[in-house]
Protein backbone atom coordinates (compact mmCIF):
# COMPACT_ATOMS: atom_id res chain seq x y z
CA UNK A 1 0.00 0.00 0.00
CA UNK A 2 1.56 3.33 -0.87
CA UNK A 3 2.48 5.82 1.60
CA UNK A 4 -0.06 8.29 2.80
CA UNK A 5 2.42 10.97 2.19
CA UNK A 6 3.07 9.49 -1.59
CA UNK A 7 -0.59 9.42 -2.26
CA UNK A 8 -0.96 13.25 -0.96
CA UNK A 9 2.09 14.53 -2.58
CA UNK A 10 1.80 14.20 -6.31
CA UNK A 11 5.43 15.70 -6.84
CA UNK A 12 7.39 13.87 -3.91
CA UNK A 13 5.63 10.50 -5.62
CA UNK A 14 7.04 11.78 -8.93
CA UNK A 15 10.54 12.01 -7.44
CA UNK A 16 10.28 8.34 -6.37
CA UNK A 17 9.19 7.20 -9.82
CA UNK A 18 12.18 8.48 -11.05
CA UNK A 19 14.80 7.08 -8.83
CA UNK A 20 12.93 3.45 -9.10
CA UNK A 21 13.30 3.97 -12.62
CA UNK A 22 16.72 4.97 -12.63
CA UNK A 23 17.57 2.44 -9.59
CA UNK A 24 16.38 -0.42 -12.23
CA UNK A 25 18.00 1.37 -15.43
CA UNK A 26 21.32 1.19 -13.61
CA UNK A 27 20.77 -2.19 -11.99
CA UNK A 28 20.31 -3.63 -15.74
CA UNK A 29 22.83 -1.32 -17.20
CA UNK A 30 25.36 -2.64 -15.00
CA UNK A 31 24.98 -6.16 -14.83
CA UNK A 32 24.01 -6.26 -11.33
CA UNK A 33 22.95 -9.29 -9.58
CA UNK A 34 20.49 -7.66 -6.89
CA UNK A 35 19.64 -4.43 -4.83
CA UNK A 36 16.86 -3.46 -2.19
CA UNK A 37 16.55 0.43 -1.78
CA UNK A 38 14.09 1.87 0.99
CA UNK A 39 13.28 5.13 2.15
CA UNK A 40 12.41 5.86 6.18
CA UNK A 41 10.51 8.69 6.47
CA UNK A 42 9.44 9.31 10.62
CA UNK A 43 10.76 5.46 11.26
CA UNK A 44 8.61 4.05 8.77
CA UNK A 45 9.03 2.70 5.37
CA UNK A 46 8.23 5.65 2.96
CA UNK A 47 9.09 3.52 -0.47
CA UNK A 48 10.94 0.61 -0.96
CA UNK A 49 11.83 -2.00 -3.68
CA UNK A 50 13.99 -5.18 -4.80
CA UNK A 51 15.30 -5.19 -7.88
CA UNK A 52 17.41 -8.30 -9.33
CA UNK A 53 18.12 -11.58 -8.00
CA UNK A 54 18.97 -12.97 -4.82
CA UNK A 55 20.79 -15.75 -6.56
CA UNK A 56 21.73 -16.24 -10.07
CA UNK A 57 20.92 -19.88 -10.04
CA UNK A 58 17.58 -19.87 -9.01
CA UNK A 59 16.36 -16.37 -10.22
CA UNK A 60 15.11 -15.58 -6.82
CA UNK A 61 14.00 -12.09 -6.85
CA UNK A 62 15.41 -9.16 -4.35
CA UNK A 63 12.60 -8.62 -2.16
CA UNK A 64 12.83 -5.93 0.82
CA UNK A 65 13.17 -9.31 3.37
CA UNK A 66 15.75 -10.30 1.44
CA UNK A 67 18.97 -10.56 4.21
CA UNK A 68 22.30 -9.09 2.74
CA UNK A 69 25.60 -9.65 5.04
CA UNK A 70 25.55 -5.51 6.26
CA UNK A 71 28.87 -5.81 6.95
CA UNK A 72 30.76 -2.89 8.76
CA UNK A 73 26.73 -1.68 9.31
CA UNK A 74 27.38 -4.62 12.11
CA UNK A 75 30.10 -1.37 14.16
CA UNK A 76 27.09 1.12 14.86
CA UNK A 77 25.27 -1.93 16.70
CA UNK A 78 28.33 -2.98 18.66
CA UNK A 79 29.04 1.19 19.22
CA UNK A 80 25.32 0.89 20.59
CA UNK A 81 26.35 -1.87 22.87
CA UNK A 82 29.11 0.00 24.07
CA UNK A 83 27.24 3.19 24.67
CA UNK A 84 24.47 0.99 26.73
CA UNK A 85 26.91 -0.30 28.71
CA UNK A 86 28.76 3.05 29.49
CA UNK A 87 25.39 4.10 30.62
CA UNK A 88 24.90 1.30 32.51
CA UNK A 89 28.14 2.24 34.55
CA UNK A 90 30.05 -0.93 33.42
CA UNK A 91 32.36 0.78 31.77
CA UNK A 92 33.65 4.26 30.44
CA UNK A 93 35.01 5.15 27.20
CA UNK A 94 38.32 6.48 28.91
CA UNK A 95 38.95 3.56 30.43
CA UNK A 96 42.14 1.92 28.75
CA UNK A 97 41.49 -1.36 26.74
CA UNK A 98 43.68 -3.37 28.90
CA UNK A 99 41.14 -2.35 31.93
CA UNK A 100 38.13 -5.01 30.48
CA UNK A 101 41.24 -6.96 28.29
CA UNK A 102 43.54 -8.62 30.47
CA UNK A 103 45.31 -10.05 28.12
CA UNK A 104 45.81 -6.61 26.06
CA UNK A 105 48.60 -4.80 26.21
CA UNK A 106 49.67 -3.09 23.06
CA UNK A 107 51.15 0.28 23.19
CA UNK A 108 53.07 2.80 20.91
CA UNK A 109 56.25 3.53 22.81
CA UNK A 110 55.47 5.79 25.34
CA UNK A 111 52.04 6.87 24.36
CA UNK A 112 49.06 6.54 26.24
CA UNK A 113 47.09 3.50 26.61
CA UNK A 114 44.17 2.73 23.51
CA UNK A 115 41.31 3.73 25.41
CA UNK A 116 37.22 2.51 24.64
CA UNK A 117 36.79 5.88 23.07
CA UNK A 118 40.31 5.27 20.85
CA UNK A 119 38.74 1.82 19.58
CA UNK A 120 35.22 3.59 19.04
CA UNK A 121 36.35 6.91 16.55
CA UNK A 122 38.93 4.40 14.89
CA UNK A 123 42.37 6.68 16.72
CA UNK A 124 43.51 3.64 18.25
CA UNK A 125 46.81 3.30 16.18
CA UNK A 126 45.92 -0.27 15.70
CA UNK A 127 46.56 -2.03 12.03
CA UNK A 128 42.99 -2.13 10.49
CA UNK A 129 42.70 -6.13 9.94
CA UNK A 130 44.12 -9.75 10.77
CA UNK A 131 47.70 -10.09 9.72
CA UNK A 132 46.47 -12.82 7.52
CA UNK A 133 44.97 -12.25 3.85
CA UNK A 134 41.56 -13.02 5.46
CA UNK A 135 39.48 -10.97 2.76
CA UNK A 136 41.09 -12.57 -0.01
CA UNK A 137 40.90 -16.20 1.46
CA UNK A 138 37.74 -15.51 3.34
CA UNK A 139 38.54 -17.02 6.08
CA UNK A 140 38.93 -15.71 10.06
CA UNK A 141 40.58 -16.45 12.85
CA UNK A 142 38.48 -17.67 15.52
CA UNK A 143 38.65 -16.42 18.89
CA UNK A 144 41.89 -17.64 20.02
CA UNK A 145 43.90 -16.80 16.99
CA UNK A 146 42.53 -13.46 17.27
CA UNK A 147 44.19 -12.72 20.31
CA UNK A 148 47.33 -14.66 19.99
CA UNK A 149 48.28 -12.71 16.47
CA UNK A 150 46.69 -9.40 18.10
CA UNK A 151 49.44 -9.35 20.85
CA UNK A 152 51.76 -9.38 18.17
CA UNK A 153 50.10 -6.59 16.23
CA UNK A 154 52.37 -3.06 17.12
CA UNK A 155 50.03 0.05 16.78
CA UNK A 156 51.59 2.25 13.63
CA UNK A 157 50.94 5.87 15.67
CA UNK A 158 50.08 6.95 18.87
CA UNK A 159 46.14 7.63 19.90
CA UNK A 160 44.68 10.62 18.35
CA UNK A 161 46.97 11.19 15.90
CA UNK A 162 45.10 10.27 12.79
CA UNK A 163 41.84 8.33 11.86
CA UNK A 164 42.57 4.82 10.66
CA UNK A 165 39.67 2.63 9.79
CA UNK A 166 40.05 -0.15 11.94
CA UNK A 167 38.44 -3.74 12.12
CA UNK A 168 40.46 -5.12 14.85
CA UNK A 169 39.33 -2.12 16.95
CA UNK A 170 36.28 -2.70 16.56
CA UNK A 171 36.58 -6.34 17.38
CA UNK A 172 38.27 -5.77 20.69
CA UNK A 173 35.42 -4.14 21.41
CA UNK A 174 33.31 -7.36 21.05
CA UNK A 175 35.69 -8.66 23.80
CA UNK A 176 34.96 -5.28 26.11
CA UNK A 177 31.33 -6.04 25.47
CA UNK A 178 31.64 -9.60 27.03
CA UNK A 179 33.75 -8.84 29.63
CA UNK A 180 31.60 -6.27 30.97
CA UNK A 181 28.47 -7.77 30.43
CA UNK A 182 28.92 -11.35 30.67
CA UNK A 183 27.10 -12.09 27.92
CA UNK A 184 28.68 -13.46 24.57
CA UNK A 185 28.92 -10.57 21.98
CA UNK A 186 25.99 -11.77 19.99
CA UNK A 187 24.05 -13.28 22.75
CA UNK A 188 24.19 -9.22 24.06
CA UNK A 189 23.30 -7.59 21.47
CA UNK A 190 20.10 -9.92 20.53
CA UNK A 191 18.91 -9.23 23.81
CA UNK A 192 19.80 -5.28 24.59
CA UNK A 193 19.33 -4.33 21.42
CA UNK A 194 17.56 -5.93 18.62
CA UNK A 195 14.72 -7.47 20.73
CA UNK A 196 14.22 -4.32 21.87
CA UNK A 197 13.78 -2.69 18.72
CA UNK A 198 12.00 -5.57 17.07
CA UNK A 199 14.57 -6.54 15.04
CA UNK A 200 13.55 -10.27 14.70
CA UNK A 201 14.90 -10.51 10.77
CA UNK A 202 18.22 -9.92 11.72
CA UNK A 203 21.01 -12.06 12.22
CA UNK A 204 24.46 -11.67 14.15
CA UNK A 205 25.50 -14.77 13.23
CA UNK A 206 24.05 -15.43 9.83
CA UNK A 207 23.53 -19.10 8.49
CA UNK A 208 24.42 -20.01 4.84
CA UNK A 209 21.13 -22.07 4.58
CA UNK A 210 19.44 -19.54 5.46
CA UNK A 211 16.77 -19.41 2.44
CA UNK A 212 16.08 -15.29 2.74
CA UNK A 213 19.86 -14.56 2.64
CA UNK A 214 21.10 -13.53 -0.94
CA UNK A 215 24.50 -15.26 -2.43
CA UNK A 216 26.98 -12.79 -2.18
CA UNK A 217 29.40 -12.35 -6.13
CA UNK A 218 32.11 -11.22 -7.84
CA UNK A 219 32.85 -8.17 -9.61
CA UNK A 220 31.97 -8.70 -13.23
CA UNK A 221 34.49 -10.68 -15.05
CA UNK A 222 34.59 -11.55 -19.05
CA UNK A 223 30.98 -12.35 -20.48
CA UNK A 224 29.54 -11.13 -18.09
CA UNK A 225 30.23 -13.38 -15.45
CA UNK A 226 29.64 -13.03 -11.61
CA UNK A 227 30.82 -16.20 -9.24
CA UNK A 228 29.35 -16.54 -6.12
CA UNK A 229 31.60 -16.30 -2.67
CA UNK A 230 30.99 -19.30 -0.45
CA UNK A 231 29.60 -18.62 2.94
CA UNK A 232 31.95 -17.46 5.89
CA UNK A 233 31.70 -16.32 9.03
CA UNK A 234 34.15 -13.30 10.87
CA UNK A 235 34.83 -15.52 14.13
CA UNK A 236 37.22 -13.48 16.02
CA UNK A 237 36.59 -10.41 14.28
CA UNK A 238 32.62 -10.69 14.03
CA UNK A 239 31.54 -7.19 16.08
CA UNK A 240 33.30 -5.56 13.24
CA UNK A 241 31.05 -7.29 10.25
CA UNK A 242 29.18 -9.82 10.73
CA UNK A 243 25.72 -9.28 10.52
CA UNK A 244 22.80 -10.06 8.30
CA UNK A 245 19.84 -7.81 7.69
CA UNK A 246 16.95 -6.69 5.63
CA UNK A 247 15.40 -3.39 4.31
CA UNK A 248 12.14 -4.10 5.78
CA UNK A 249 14.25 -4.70 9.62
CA UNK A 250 16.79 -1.99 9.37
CA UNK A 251 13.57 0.73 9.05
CA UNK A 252 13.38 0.23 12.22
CA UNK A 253 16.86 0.30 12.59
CA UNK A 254 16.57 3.81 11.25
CA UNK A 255 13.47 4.68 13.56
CA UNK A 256 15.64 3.90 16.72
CA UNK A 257 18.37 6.48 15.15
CA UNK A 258 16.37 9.07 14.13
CA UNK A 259 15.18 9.09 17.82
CA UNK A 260 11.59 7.92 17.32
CA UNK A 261 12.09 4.39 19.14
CA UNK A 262 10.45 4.20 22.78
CA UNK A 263 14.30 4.35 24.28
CA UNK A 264 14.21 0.67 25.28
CA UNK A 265 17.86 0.77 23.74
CA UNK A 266 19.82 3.60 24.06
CA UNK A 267 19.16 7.01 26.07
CA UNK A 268 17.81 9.97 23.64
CA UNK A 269 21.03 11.94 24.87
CA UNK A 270 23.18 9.05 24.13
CA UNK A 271 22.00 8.75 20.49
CA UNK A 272 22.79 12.40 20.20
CA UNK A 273 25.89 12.20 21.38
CA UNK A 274 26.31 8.85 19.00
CA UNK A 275 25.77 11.39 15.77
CA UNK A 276 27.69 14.38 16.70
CA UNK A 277 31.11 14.59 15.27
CA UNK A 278 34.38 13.05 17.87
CA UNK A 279 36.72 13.05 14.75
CA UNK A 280 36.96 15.58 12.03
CA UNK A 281 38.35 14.67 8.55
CA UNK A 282 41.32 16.63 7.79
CA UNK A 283 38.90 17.96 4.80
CA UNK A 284 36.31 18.87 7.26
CA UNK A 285 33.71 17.46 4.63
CA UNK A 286 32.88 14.79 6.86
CA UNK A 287 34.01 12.96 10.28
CA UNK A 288 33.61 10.16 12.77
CA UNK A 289 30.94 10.09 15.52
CA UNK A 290 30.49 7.11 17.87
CA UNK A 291 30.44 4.29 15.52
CA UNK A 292 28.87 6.10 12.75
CA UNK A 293 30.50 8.20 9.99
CA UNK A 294 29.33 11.63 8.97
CA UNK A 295 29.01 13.56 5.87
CA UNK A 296 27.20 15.91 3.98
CA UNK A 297 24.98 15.82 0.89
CA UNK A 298 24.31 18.99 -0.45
CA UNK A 299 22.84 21.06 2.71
CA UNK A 300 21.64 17.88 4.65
CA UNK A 301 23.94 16.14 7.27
CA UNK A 302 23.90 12.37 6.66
CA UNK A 303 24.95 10.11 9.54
CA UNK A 304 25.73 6.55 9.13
CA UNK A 305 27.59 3.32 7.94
CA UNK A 306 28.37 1.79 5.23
CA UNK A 307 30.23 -2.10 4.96
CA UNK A 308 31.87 -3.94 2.39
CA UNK A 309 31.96 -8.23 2.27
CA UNK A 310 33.39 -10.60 0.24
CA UNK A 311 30.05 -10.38 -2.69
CA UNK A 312 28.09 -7.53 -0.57
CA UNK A 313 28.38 -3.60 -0.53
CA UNK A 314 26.05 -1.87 1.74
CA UNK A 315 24.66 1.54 3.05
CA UNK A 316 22.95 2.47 6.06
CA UNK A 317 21.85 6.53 6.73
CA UNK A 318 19.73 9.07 8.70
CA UNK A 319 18.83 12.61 8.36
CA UNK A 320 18.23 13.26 11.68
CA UNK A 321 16.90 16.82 11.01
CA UNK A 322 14.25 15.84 8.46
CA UNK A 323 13.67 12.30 10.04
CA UNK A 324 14.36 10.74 6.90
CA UNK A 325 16.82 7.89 6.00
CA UNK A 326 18.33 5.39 3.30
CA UNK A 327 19.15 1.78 2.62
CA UNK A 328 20.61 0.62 -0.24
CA UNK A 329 21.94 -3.31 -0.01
CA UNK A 330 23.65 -5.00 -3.06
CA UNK A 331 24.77 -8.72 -3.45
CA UNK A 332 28.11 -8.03 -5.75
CA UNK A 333 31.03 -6.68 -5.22
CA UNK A 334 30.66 -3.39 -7.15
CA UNK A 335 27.22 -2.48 -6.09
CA UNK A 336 28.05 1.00 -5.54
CA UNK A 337 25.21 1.37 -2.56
CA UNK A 338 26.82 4.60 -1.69
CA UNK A 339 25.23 6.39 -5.30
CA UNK A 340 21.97 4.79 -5.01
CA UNK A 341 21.76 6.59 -1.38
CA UNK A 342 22.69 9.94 -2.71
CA UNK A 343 20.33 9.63 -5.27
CA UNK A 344 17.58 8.56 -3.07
CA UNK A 345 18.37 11.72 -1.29
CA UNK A 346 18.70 13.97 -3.92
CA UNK A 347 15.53 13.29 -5.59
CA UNK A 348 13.38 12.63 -2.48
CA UNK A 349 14.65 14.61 -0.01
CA UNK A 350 13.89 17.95 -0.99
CA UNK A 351 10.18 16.91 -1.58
CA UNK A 352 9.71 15.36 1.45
CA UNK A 353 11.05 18.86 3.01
CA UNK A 354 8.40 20.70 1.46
CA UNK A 355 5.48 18.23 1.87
CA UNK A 356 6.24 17.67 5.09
CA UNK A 357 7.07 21.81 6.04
CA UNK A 358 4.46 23.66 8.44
CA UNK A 359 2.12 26.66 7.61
CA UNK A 360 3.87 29.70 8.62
CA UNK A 361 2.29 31.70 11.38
CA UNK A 362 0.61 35.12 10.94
CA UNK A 363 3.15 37.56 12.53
CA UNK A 364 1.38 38.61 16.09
CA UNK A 365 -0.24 41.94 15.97
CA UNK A 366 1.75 43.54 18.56
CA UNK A 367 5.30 42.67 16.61
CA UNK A 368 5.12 45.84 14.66
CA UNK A 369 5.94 47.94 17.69
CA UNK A 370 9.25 46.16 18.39
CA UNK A 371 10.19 46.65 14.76
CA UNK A 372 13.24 49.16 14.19
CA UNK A 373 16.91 49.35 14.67
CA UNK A 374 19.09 48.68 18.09
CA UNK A 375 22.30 50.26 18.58
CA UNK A 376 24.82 49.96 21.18
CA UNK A 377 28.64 50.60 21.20
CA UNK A 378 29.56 47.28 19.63
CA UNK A 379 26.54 46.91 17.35
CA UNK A 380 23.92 48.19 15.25
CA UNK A 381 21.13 45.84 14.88
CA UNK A 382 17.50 45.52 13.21
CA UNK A 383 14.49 43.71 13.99
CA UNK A 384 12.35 42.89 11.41
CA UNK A 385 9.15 40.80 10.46
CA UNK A 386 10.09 38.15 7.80
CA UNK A 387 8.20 34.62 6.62
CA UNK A 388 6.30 34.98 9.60
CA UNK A 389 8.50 35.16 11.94
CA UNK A 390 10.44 38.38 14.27
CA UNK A 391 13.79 38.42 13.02
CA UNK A 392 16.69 40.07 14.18
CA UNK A 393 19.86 41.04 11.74
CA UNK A 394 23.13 42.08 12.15
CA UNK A 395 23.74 45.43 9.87
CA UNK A 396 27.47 44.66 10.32
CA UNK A 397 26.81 40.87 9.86
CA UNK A 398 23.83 41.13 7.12
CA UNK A 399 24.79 38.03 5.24
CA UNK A 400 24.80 35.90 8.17
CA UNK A 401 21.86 34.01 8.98
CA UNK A 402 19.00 35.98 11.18
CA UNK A 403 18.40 34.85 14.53
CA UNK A 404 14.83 34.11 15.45
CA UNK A 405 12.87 35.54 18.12
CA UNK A 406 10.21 33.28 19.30
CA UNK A 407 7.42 34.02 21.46
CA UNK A 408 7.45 33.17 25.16
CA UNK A 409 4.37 33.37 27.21
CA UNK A 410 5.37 36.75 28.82
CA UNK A 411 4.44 39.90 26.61
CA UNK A 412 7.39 41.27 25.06
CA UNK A 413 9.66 38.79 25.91
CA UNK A 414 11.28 36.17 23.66
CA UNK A 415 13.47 33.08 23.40
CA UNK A 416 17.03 33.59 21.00
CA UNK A 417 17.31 30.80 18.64
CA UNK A 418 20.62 31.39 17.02
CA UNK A 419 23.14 28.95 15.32
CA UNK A 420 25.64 28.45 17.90
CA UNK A 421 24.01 29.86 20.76
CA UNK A 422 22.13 29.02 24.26
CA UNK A 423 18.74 29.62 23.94
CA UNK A 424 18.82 32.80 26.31
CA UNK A 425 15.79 35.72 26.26
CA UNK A 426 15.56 39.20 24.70
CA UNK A 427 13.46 41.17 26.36
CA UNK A 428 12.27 44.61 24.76
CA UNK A 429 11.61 47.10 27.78
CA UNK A 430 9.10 49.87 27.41
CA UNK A 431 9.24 53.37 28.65
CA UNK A 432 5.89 55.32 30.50
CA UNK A 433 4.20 55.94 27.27
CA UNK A 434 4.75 52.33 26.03
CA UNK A 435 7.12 52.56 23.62
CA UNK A 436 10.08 50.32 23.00
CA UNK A 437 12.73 52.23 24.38
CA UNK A 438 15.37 49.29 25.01
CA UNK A 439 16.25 45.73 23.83
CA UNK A 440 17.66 43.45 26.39
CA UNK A 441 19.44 40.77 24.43
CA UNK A 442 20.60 38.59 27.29
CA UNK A 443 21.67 40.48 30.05
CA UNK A 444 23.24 43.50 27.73
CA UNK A 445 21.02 46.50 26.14
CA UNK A 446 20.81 48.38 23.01
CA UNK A 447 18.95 51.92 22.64
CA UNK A 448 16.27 52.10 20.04
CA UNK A 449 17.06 54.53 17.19
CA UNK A 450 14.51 57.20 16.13
């Protein structure tokens, strides 16, 4: 059934037209084996498709239960078990490695120690994989390999210094998981986080006869040709990529991030804290939360993950500000998720924006009086009445955004919303003949000029 806001919004369901059109151009124009695209819009499914096969053989068609190995998507769910854990006073991200590792003791010379918060924002130091070609063989080391040729593993820079993508970080903090809950990594997870969220379609430890899970292939090779990866499993390394999900599961995946879940998993504040930025790239285009990266498209911050297997390339994202989000999953290696996301945003976004934008208030009556310019000796200032709102403007600064006054419940007085800013009063006092004669922006004044 389509979306109430599709069937409301001729022009936002013209948008999606044209990226399922384009989604299933490029999917034929490529050779691809298989892709599920969805849209989130307020932590539900918006639009969604399969396009493709789930398995060459077969012809089974991409549905949006199909289950794709999500790959690095597994870090923001082991980030979450960290952060529930922190919160639970079991552990805190300061707190070196070796503290919940006994066995860990890796070090660059005289550095501090890798801290939780090192492994988390990938400024460990640490190599970023097994010393072993284990994405070319596809093969892991279990458990105790993983530790016995991590103790040998010298980190290549102390913490801080640079961000290095790293999947053994993120599998140590599997082990910090365990030994601070008790609970084996999966076994946590499944029960602190994806029962909570309803997540019943989604495995941490996938099986390869699992019917819903699509074959995972090869870049395209002469004639066409795709061969299919044989099943594996990360062992030691699994809270860096192991899972398996679905379109139709990680919606709610996206609900829970956008903030809309009933926070069963993760404190509001936490979340927040999850998408800000703890690493900036050295472009400062993008950055590093709390096991999610961070970028922008166009005007929009995008926070997310995306995760590359042996015959799967995947994308997981939120707009937190517009409560929107994307999946794209692929079965090939080659699937380019990443530019079926952007276009998903690109066409939908900006429709959804406007559909979804509220009527502007009529200004208040009494406004006009408070209308006028404000001077004091380190500004000159003017308040205006613009798209409904009371707006006040730099004359020094006119090219920088206005800040908003909004209406409190006391005449005359209003809240400051302004980028960068506490959300402090201005108060416009009046002299005996009730007048404006000062504006009290905070707890400094400026004269009103005649």
């Amino acid at each position: 059934m389509k979306h109430p806001l599709l069937q409301e919004h001729a022009d936002l369901a013209t948008a999606v037209g044209i990226l399922d059109d384009w989604a299933a151009h490029r999917i034929r124009q490529r050779h691809q084996p298989g892709l599920a695209l969805g849209i989130v819009f307020a932590g539900e499914l918006l639009w969604g498709r399969g396009y493709g096969v789930a398995d060459l053989e077969t012809g089974t068609p991409v549905t949006l239960d199909t289950r794709f190995r999500i790959a690095s998507i597994t870090k923001t769910f082991t980030a979450t078990g960290i952060m529930q854990l922190r919160d639970a006073g079991k552990l805190g991200l300061d707190d070196p490695v070796a503290r919940h590792l006994d066995w860990f003791d890796l070090r660059f010379g005289d550095a501090p120690a890798i801290t939780i918060r090192n492994l988390l924002t990938h400024t460990s130091g640490l190599p970023r994989d097994s010393k072993n070609p284990m994405w070319t063989e596809c093969k892991a080391p279990d458990r105790d390999d993983f530790i016995s040729e991590t103790k040998t593993r010298a980190p290549t820079r102390p913490p801080y210094e640079k961000f290095a993508y790293s999947n053994l970080g993120y599998s140590l903090l599997g082990g910090v998981i365990e030994a601070a809950s008790g609970l084996r990594w999966a076994e946590y997870l499944q029960a602190n986080v994806l029962d909570p969220l309803g997540m019943s379609e989604t495995r941490p430890l996938p099986s390869a006869d699992d019917p819903l899970l699509a074959k995972g292939y090869t870049r395209e090779k002469d004639g066409y040709r795709r061969d299919a990866f044989d099943f594996w499993l990360m062992q030691g390394f699994e809270a860096s990529a192991n899972f398996a999900s679905s379109v139709n599961d990680l919606v709610k995946y996206a609900g829970f991030h956008l903030g809309l879940a009933d926070g069963t998993a993760l404190s509001p504040y936490t979340l927040l804290d999850m998408h800000r930025v703890h690493w900036l790239d050295e472009g400062w285009q993008g950055g590093y939360g709390l096991g999610l990266g961070l970028h922008r498209i166009k005007d929009w911050e995008i926070s997310g993950h995306g995760g590359g297997y042996p015959g799967y390339l995947t994308a997981f994202s939120v707009c937190r500000e517009h409560q929107t989000g994307v999946i794209a999953l692929t079965n090939a290696v080659g699937g380019d998720p990443h530019v079926y996301v952007e276009q998903a945003y690109k066409l939908a976004l900006p429709e959804i924006i406007r559909a979804t934008a509220e009527a502007k208030p009529a200004p208040q009556e009494d406004w006009q009086r408070f209308v006028g310019v404000y001077e004091s000796d380190w500004t000159i200032q003017k308040v205006v009445i613009r798209d409904g709102q009371l707006q006040l403007i730099s004359l020094e600064w006119v090219d920088e955004k206005p800040t908003i006054l909004e209406p409190t419940e006391e005449a005359g007085v209003f809240t400051l919303t302004q980028a960068g800013q506490s959300n402090e009063t201005l108060r416009f006092e009046l002299d005996g003949e009730g007048k404006v004669a000062r504006m009290w922006e905070r707890n400094e004044y400026s004269l009103r000029m005649e």
